[in-house]
Protein backbone atom coordinates (compact mmCIF):
# COMPACT_ATOMS: atom_id res chain seq x y z
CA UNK A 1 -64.33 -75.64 21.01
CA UNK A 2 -68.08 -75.04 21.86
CA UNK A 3 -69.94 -72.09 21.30
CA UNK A 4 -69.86 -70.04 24.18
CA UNK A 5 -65.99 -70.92 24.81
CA UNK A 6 -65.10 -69.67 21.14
CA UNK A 7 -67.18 -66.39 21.70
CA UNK A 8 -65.39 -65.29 25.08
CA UNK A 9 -62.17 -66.25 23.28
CA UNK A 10 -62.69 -63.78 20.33
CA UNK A 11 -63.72 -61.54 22.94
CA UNK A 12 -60.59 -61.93 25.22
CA UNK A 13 -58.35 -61.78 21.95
CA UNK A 14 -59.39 -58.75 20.73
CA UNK A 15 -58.86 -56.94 24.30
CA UNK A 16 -56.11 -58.77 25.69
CA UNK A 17 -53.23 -57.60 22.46
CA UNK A 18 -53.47 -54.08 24.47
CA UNK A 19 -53.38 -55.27 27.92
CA UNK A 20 -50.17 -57.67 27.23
CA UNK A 21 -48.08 -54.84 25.65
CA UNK A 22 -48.80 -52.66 28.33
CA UNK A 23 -47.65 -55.45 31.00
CA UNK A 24 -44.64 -56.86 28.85
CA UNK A 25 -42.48 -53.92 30.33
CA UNK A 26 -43.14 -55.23 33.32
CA UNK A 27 -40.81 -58.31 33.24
CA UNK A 28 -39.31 -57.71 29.13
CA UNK A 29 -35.75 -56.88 31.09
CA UNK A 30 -35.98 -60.54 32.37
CA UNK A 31 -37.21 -62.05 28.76
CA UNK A 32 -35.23 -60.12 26.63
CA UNK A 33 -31.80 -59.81 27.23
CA UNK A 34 -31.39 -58.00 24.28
CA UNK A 35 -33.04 -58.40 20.81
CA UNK A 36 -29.76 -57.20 19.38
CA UNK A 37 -28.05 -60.13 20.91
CA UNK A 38 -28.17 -63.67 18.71
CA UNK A 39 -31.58 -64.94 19.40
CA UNK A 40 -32.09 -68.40 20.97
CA UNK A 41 -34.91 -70.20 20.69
CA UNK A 42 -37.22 -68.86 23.99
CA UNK A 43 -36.29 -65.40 22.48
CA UNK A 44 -37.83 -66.73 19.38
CA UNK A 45 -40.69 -67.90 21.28
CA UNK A 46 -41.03 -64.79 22.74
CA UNK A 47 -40.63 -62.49 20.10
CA UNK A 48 -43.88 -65.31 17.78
CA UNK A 49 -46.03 -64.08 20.68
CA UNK A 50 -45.35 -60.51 20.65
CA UNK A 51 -45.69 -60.68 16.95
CA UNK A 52 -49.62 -61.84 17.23
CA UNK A 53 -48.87 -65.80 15.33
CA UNK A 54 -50.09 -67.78 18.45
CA UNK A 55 -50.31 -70.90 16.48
CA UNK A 56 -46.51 -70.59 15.34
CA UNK A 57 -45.61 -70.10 18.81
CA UNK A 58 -47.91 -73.13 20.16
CA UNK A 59 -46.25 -75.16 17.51
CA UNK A 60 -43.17 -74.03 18.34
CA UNK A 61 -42.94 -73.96 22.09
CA UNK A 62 -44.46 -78.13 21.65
CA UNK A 63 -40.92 -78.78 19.75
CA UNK A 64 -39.09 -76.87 23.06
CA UNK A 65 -41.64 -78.69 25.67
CA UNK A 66 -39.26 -81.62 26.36
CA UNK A 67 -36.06 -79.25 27.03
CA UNK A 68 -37.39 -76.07 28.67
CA UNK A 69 -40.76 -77.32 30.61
CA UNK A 70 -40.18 -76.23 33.81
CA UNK A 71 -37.98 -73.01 33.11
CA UNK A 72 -40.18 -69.67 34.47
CA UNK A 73 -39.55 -67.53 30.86
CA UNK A 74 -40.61 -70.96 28.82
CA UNK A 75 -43.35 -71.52 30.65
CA UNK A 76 -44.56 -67.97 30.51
CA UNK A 77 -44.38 -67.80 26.70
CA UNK A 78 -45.65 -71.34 26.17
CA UNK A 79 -48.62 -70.53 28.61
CA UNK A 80 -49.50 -67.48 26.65
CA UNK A 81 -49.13 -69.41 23.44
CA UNK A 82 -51.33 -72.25 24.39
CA UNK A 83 -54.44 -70.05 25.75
CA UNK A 84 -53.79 -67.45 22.63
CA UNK A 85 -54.45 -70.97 20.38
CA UNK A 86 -57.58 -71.95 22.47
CA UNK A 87 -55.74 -74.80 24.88
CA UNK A 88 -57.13 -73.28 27.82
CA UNK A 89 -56.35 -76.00 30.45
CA UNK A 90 -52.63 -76.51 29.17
CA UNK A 91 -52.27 -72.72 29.40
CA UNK A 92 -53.75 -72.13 32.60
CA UNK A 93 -50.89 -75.05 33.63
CA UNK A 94 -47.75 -73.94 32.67
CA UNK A 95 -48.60 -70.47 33.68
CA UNK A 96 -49.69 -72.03 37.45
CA UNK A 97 -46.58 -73.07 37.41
CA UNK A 98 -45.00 -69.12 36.66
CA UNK A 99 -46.80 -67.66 39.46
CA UNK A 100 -46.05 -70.19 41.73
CA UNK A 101 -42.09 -69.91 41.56
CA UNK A 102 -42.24 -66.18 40.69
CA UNK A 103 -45.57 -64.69 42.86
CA UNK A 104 -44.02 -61.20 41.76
CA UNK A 105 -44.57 -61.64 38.29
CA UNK A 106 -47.44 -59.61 37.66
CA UNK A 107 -47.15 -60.08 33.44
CA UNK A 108 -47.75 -63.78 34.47
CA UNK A 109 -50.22 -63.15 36.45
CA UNK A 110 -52.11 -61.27 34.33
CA UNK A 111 -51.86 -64.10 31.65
CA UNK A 112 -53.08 -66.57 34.14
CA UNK A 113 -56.33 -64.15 35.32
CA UNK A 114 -56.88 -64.02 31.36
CA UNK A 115 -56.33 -67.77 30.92
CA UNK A 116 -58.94 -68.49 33.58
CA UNK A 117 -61.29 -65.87 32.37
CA UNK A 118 -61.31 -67.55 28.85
CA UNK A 119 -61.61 -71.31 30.49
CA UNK A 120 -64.97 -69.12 32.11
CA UNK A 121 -63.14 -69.63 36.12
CA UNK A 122 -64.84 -66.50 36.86
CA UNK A 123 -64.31 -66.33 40.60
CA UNK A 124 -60.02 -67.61 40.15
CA UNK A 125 -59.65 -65.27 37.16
CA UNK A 126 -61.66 -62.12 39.31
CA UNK A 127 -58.69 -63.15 41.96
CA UNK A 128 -55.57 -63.03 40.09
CA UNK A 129 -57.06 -59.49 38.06
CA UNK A 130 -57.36 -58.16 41.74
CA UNK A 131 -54.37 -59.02 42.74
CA UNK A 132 -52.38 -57.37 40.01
CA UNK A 133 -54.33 -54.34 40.87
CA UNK A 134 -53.65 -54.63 44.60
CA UNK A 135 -50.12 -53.83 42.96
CA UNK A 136 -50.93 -50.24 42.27
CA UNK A 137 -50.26 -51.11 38.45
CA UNK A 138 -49.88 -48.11 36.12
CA UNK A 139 -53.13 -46.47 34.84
CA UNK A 140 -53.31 -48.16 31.63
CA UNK A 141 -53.46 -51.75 33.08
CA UNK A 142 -56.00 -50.69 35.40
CA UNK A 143 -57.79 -49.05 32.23
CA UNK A 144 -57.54 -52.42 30.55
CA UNK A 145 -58.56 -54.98 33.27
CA UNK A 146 -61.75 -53.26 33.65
CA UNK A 147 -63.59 -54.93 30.62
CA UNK A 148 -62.48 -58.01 32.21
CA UNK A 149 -63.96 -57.35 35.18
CA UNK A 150 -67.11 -55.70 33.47
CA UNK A 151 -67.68 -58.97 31.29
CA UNK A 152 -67.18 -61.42 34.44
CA UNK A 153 -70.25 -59.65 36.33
CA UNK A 154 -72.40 -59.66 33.56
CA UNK A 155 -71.67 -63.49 32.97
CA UNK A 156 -72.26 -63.76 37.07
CA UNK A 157 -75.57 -62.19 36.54
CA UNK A 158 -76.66 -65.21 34.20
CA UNK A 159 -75.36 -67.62 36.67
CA UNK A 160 -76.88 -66.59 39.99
CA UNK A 161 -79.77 -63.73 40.81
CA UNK A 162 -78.28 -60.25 41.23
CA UNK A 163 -78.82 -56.67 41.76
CA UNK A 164 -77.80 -53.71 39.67
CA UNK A 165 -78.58 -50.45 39.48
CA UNK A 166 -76.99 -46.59 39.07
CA UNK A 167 -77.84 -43.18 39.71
CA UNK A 168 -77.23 -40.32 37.45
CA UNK A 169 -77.00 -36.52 38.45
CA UNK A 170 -77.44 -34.30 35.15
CA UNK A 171 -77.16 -30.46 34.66
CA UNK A 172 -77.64 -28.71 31.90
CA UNK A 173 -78.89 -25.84 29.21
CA UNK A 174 -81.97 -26.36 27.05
CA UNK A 175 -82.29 -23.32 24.06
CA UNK A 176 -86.01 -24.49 23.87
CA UNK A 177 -87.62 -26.47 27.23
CA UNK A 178 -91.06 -25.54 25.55
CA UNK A 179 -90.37 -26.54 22.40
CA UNK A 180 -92.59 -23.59 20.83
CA UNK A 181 -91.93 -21.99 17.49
CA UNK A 182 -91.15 -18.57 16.57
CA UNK A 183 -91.73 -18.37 13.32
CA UNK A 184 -95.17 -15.58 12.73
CA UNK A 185 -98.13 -18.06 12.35
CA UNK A 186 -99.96 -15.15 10.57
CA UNK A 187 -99.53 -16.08 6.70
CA UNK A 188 -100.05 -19.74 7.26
CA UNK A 189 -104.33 -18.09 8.72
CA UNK A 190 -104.37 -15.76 6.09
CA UNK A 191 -104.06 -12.65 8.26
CA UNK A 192 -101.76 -9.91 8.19
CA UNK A 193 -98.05 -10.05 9.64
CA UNK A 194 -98.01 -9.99 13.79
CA UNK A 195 -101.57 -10.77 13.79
CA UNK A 196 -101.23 -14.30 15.72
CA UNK A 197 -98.19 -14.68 18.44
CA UNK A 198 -97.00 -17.84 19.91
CA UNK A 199 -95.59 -19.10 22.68
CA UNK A 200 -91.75 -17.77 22.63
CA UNK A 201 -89.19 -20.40 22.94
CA UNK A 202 -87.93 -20.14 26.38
CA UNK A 203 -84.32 -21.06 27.41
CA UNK A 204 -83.31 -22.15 30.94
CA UNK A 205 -80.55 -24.26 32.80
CA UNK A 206 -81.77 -27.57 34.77
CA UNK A 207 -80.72 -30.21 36.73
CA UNK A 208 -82.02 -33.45 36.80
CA UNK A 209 -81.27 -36.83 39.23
CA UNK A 210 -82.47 -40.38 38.07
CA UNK A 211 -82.14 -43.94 39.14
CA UNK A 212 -82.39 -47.46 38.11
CA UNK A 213 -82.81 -50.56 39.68
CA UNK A 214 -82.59 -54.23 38.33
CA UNK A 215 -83.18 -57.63 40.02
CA UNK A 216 -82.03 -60.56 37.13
CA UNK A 217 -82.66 -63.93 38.04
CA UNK A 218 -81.26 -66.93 35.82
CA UNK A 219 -84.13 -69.47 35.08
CA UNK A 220 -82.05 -71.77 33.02
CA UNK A 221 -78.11 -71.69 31.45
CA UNK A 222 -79.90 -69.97 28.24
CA UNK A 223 -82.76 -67.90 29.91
CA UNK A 224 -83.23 -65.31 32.42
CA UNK A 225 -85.98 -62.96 33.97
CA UNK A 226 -85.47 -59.45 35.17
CA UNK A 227 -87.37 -56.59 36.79
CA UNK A 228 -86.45 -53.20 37.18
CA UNK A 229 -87.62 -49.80 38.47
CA UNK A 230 -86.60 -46.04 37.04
CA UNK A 231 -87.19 -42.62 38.64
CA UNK A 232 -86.00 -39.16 36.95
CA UNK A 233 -86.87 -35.98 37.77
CA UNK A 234 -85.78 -32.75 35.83
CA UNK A 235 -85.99 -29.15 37.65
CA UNK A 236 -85.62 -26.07 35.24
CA UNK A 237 -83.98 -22.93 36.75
CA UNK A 238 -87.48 -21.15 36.22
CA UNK A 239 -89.51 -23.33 37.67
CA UNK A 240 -91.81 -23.87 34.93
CA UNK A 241 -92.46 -27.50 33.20
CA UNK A 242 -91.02 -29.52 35.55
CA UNK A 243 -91.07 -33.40 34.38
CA UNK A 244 -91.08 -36.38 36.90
CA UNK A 245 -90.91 -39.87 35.04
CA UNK A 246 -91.46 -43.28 37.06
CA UNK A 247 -91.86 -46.78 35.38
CA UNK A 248 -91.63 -50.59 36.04
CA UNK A 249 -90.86 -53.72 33.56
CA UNK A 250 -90.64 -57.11 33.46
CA UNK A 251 -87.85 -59.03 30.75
CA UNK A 252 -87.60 -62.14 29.97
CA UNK A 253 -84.99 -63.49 27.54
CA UNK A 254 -83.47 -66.56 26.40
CA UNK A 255 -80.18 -67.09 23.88
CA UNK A 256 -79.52 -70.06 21.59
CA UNK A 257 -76.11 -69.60 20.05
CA UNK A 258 -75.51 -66.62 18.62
CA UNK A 259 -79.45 -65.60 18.57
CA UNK A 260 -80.36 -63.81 21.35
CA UNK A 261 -84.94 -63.02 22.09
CA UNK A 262 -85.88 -60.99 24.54
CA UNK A 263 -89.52 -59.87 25.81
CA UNK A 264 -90.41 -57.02 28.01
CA UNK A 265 -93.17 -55.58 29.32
CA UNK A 266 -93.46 -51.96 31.06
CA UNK A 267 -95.24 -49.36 32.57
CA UNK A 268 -94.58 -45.75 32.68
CA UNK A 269 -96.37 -42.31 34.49
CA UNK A 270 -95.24 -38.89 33.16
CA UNK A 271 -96.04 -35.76 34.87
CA UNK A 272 -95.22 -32.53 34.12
CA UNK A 273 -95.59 -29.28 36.22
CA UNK A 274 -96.05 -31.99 38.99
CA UNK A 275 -99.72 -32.50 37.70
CA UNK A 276 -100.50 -36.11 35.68
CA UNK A 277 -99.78 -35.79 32.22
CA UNK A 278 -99.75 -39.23 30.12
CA UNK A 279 -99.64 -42.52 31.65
CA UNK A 280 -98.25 -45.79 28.76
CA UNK A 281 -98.67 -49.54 28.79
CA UNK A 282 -96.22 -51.27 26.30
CA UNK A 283 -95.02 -54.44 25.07
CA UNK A 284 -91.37 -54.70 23.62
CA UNK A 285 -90.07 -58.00 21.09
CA UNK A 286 -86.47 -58.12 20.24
CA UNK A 287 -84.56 -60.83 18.15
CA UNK A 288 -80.69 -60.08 18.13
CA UNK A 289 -78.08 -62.70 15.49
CA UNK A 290 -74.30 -62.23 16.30
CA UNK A 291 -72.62 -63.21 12.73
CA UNK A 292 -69.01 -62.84 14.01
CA UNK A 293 -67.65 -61.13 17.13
CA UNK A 294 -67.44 -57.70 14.82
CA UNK A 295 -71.33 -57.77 13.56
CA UNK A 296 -74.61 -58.64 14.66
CA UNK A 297 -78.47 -57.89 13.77
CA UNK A 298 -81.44 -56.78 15.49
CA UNK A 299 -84.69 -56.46 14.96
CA UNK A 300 -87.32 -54.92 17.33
CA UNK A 301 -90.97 -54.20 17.76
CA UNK A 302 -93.16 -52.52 20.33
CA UNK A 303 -96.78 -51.33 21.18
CA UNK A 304 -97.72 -48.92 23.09
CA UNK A 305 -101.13 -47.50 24.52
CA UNK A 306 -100.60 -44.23 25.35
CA UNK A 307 -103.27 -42.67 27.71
CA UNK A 308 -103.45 -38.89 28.62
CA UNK A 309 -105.05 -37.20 31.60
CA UNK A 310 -106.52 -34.11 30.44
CA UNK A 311 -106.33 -34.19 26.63
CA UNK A 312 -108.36 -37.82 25.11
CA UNK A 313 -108.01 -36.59 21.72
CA UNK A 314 -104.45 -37.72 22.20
CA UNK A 315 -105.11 -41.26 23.35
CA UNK A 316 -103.64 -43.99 21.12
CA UNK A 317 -102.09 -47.11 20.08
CA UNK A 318 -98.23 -46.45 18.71
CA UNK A 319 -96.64 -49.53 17.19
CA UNK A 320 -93.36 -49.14 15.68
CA UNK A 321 -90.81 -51.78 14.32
CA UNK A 322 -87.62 -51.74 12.94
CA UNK A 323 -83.75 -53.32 11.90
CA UNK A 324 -80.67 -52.02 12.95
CA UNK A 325 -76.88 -53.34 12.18
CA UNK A 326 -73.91 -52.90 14.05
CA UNK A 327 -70.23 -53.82 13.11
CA UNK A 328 -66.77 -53.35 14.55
CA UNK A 329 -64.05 -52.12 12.53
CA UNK A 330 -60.76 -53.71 13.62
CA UNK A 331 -58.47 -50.64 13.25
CA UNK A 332 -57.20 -47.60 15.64
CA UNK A 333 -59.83 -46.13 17.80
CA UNK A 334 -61.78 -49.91 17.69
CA UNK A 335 -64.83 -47.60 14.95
CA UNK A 336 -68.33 -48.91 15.37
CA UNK A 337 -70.92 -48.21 12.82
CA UNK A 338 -74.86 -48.31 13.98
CA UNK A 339 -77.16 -48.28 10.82
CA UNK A 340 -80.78 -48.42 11.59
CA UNK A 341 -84.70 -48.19 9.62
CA UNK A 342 -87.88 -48.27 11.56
CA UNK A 343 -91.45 -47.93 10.27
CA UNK A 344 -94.61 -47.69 12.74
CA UNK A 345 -97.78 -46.03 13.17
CA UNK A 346 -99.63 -44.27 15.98
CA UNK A 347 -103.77 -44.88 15.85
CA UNK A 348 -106.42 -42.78 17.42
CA UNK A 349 -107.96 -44.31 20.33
CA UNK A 350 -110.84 -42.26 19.96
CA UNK A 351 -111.65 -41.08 16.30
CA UNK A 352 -114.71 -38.91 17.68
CA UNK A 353 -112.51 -36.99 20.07
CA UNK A 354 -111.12 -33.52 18.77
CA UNK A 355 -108.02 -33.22 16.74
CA UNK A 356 -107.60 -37.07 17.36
CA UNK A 357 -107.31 -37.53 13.60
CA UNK A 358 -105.71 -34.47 12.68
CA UNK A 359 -102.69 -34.20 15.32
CA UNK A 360 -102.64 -37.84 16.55
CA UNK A 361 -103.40 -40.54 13.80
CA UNK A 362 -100.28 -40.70 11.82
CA UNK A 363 -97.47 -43.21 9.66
CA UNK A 364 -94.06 -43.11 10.77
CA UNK A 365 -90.66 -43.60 8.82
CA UNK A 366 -87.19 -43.19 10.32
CA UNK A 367 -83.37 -43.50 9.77
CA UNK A 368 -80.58 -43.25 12.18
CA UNK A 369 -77.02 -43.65 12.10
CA UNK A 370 -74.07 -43.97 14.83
CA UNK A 371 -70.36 -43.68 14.72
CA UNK A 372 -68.60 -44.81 17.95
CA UNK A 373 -64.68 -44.55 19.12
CA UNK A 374 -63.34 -45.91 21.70
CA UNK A 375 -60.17 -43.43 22.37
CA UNK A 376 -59.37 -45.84 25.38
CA UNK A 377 -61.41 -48.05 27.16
CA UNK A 378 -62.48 -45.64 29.57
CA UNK A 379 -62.97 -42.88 27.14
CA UNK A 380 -65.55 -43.39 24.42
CA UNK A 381 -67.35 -40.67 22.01
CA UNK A 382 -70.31 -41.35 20.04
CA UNK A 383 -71.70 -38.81 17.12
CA UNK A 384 -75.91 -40.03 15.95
CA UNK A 385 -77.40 -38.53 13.53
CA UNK A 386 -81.36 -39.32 13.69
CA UNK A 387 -84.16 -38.98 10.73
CA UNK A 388 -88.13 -39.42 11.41
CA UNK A 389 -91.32 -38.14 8.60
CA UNK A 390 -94.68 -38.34 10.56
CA UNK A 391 -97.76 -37.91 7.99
CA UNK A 392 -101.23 -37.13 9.33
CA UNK A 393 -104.46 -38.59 8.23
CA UNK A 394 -106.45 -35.53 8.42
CA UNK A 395 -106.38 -32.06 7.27
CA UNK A 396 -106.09 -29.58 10.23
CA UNK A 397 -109.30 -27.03 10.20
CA UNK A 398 -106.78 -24.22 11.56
CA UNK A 399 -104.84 -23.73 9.85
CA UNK A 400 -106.20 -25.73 6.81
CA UNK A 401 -102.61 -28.18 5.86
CA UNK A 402 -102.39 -32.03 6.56
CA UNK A 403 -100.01 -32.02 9.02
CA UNK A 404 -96.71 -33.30 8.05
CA UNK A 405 -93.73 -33.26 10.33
CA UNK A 406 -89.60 -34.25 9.36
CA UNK A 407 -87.86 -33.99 12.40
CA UNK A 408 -84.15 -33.93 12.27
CA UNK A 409 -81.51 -34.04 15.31
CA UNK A 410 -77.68 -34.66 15.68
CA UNK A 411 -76.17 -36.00 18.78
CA UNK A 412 -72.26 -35.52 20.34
CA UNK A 413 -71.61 -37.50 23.22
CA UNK A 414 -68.50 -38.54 25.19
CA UNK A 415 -68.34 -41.00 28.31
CA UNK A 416 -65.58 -41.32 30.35
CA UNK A 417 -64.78 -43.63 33.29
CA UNK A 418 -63.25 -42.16 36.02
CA UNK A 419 -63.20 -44.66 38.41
CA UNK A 420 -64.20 -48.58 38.67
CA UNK A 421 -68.17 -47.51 39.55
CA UNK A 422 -68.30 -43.28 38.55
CA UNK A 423 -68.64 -42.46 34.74
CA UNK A 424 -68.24 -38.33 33.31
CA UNK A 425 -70.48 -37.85 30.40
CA UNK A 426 -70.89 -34.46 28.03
CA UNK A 427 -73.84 -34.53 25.70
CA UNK A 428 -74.28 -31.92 22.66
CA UNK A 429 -77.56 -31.82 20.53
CA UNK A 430 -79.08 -30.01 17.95
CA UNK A 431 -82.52 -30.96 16.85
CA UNK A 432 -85.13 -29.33 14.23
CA UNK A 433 -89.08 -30.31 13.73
CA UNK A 434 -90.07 -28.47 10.46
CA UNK A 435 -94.08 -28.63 10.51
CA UNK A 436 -96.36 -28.16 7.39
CA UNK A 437 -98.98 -27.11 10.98
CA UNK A 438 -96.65 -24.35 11.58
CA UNK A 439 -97.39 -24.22 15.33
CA UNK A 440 -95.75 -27.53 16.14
CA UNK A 441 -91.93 -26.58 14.06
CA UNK A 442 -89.53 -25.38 16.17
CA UNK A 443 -85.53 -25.56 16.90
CA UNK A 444 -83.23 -26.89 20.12
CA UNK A 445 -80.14 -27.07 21.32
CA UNK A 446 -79.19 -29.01 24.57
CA UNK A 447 -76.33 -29.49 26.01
CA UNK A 448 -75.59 -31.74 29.73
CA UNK A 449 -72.92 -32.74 32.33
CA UNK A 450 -73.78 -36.17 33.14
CA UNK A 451 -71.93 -38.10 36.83
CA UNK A 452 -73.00 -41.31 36.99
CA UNK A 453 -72.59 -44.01 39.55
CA UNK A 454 -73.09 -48.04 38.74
CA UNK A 455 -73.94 -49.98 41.59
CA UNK A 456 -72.89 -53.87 40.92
């Protein structure tokens, strides 16, 4: 079996166990006469496949072959058996053969959409999944033939030049929009209590709206280029410290077995209060290894040069790098465990410019961690917890401290799929920046409604 055939069928394998027992009720009054009943040897057949031992069964239904070929219920359960064993063609076959002599089967036809889908017949198996959801199928088929789908446009996408792209309409509270402190600055100067007053953390409701477009274009069967635009714009209920973001990039990656490299470039122009703010030029390296279909490896770099419109002291070069680790737990709820490390630095682009070196020129360490649970496959929740230690070159003249800043944040987020293009999301954080500087440590608390729609 070749690479890319044994990767879509551990893929297909671990979706399809749900998706069959779901459909089985749809014809198990025709397969089963009754398990109580003396079993002969399709109900055997039958009840190897339902018991997950595809090679049994594929052994099994090759001793029956010469007898039963030919017979709907054989067929079905030596179909199944064949593609759950990796015979794809033979598979795709005898279950040809189901749907042709019973075109109301839908369990069949299901079996044959996910034959063709592992044999990578894209446009038959997008038919046949159709079809059996022309059927008005109950919700949790429909749930489960979405990945198919989901999988067979990405795979287009590296076949033939597409377009993508989704739009995303947020609201929301923010405990903290300017993230200020308000802790009394006083002691930190020396002075008496109340003697120095900050800006008071200032809590609103927003709304935001942001879009995406991509244009992918294969350039060979391991390679691909891409370009894509982003808008977002985020209105506070105050009116103050509006933020408009707008940006560009250009990807290019290629895959060679299970390593995956992928090069970007991008462009990006912040504003806030609609006035220029900070304007960034970046490079992005990526090198991703798939070990098994449960865990793979990435590791990631990117610099950035950072430019700001009315403050040059904050001008800079920001590299960062780092290794994160993903695996798949095979057990209820499908668990997914993110670990990752990163390590960078941010240099002054100007060392003569004020506070460059005390509030810009820093080392960077960082930690994060992700737990993911899929309750359904429409309905997904995701908890991140997220570490990062910035250290300063240069003492600060007020208040005289090297900066040092540990900021700490803890994410809730849920995602569910409404519909074939409309996703629900709800978003909880809580997020702490404890400054040696005083001025910059503060704490927030967001929480957002996220609709989004996917445009394919």
């Amino acid at each position: 079996m070749h690479d890319n055939q044994l990767s879509n069928f551990k893929f297909f394998s671990l979706v399809s166990n749900r998706v069959r027992s779901t459909l089985l009720v749809l014809s198990l009054s025709t397969l089963l006469p009754s398990i109580a009943i003396a079993q002969n040897p399709l109900e055997q057949l039958t009840l190897l496949n339902r018991a997950g031992a595809p090679a049994q069964a594929y052994a099994f239904a090759l001793e029956l072959l010469p007898q039963w070929e030919g017979e709907p219920a054989f067929d079905l359960q030596y179909g199944v058996a064949a593609v759950d064993s990796g015979f794809f063609s033979e598979g795709i076959f005898a279950l040809e053969r189901v749907t042709m002599n019973e075109p109301a089967n839908d369990y069949a036809r299901l079996e044959l959409a996910r034959a063709y889908f592992a044999a990578q017949e894209d446009e038959r198996a997008r038919a046949e999944f159709e079809r059996v959801l022309a059927a008005n199928p109950p919700d949790e088929v429909r749930e489960n033939i979405r990945p198919y789908l989901d999988t067979i446009s990405a795979r287009e996408s590296r076949r033939r030049a597409v377009w993508r792209g989704s739009f995303d309409f947020k609201t929301g509270y923010d405990s903290n929009i300017n993230a200020s402190t308000d802790d009394d600055l006083s002691a930190l100067l020396g002075l008496p209590p109340g003697s120095v007053t900050s800006a008071t953390p200032q809590e609103d409701s927003y709304a935001s709206i942001a879009g995406m477009l991509v244009y992918s274009k294969p350039l060979s069967a391991n390679s691909d280029f891409s370009f894509s635009t982003n808008a977002n714009h985020r209105e506070n209920a105050s009116g103050d410290l509006s933020q408009t973001t707008a940006g560009a990039s250009l990807g290019y990656s290629y895959r060679n077995g299970s390593n995956a490299y992928n090069l970007g470039l991008m462009a990006n122009h912040f504003m806030l209060d609609n006035s220029p703010y900070r304007d960034m030029l970046g490079l992005n390296l990526s090198w991703k290894h798939t070990a098994s279909a449960q865990t793979s490896m990435t590791v990631f770099g990117s610099a950035s040069d950072l430019i700001y419109d009315d403050n040059p002291g904050k001008d800079s070069l920001f590299f960062m790098g780092g290794l994160s680790i993903q695996h798949l737990f095979e057990a209820r709820y499908r668990p997914s465990l993110t670990v990752g490390v990163s390590a960078g630095f941010e240099d002054a682009s100007n060392d003569d410019a004020p506070g460059a070196l005390q509030n810009t020129e820093r080392d960077i360490v960082g930690a994060n961690v992700a737990l993911g649970l899929s309750f359904t496959p429409n309905v997904q929740m995701t908890t991140t917890l997220r570490a990062q230690r910035s250290e300063y070159k240069e003492e600060l003249v007020l208040p005289p401290v090297l900066r040092e800043d540990t900021n700490l944040s803890a994410t809730v987020a849920f995602n569910w799929r409404v519909a074939d293009a409309w996703f629900v999301g709800l978003e909880a954080l809580v997020a702490e920046n404890d400054s040696t500087a005083g001025f910059t440590s503060y704490q927030r608390e967001q929480i957002s409604l996220t609709a989004r729609y996917l445009m394919r």
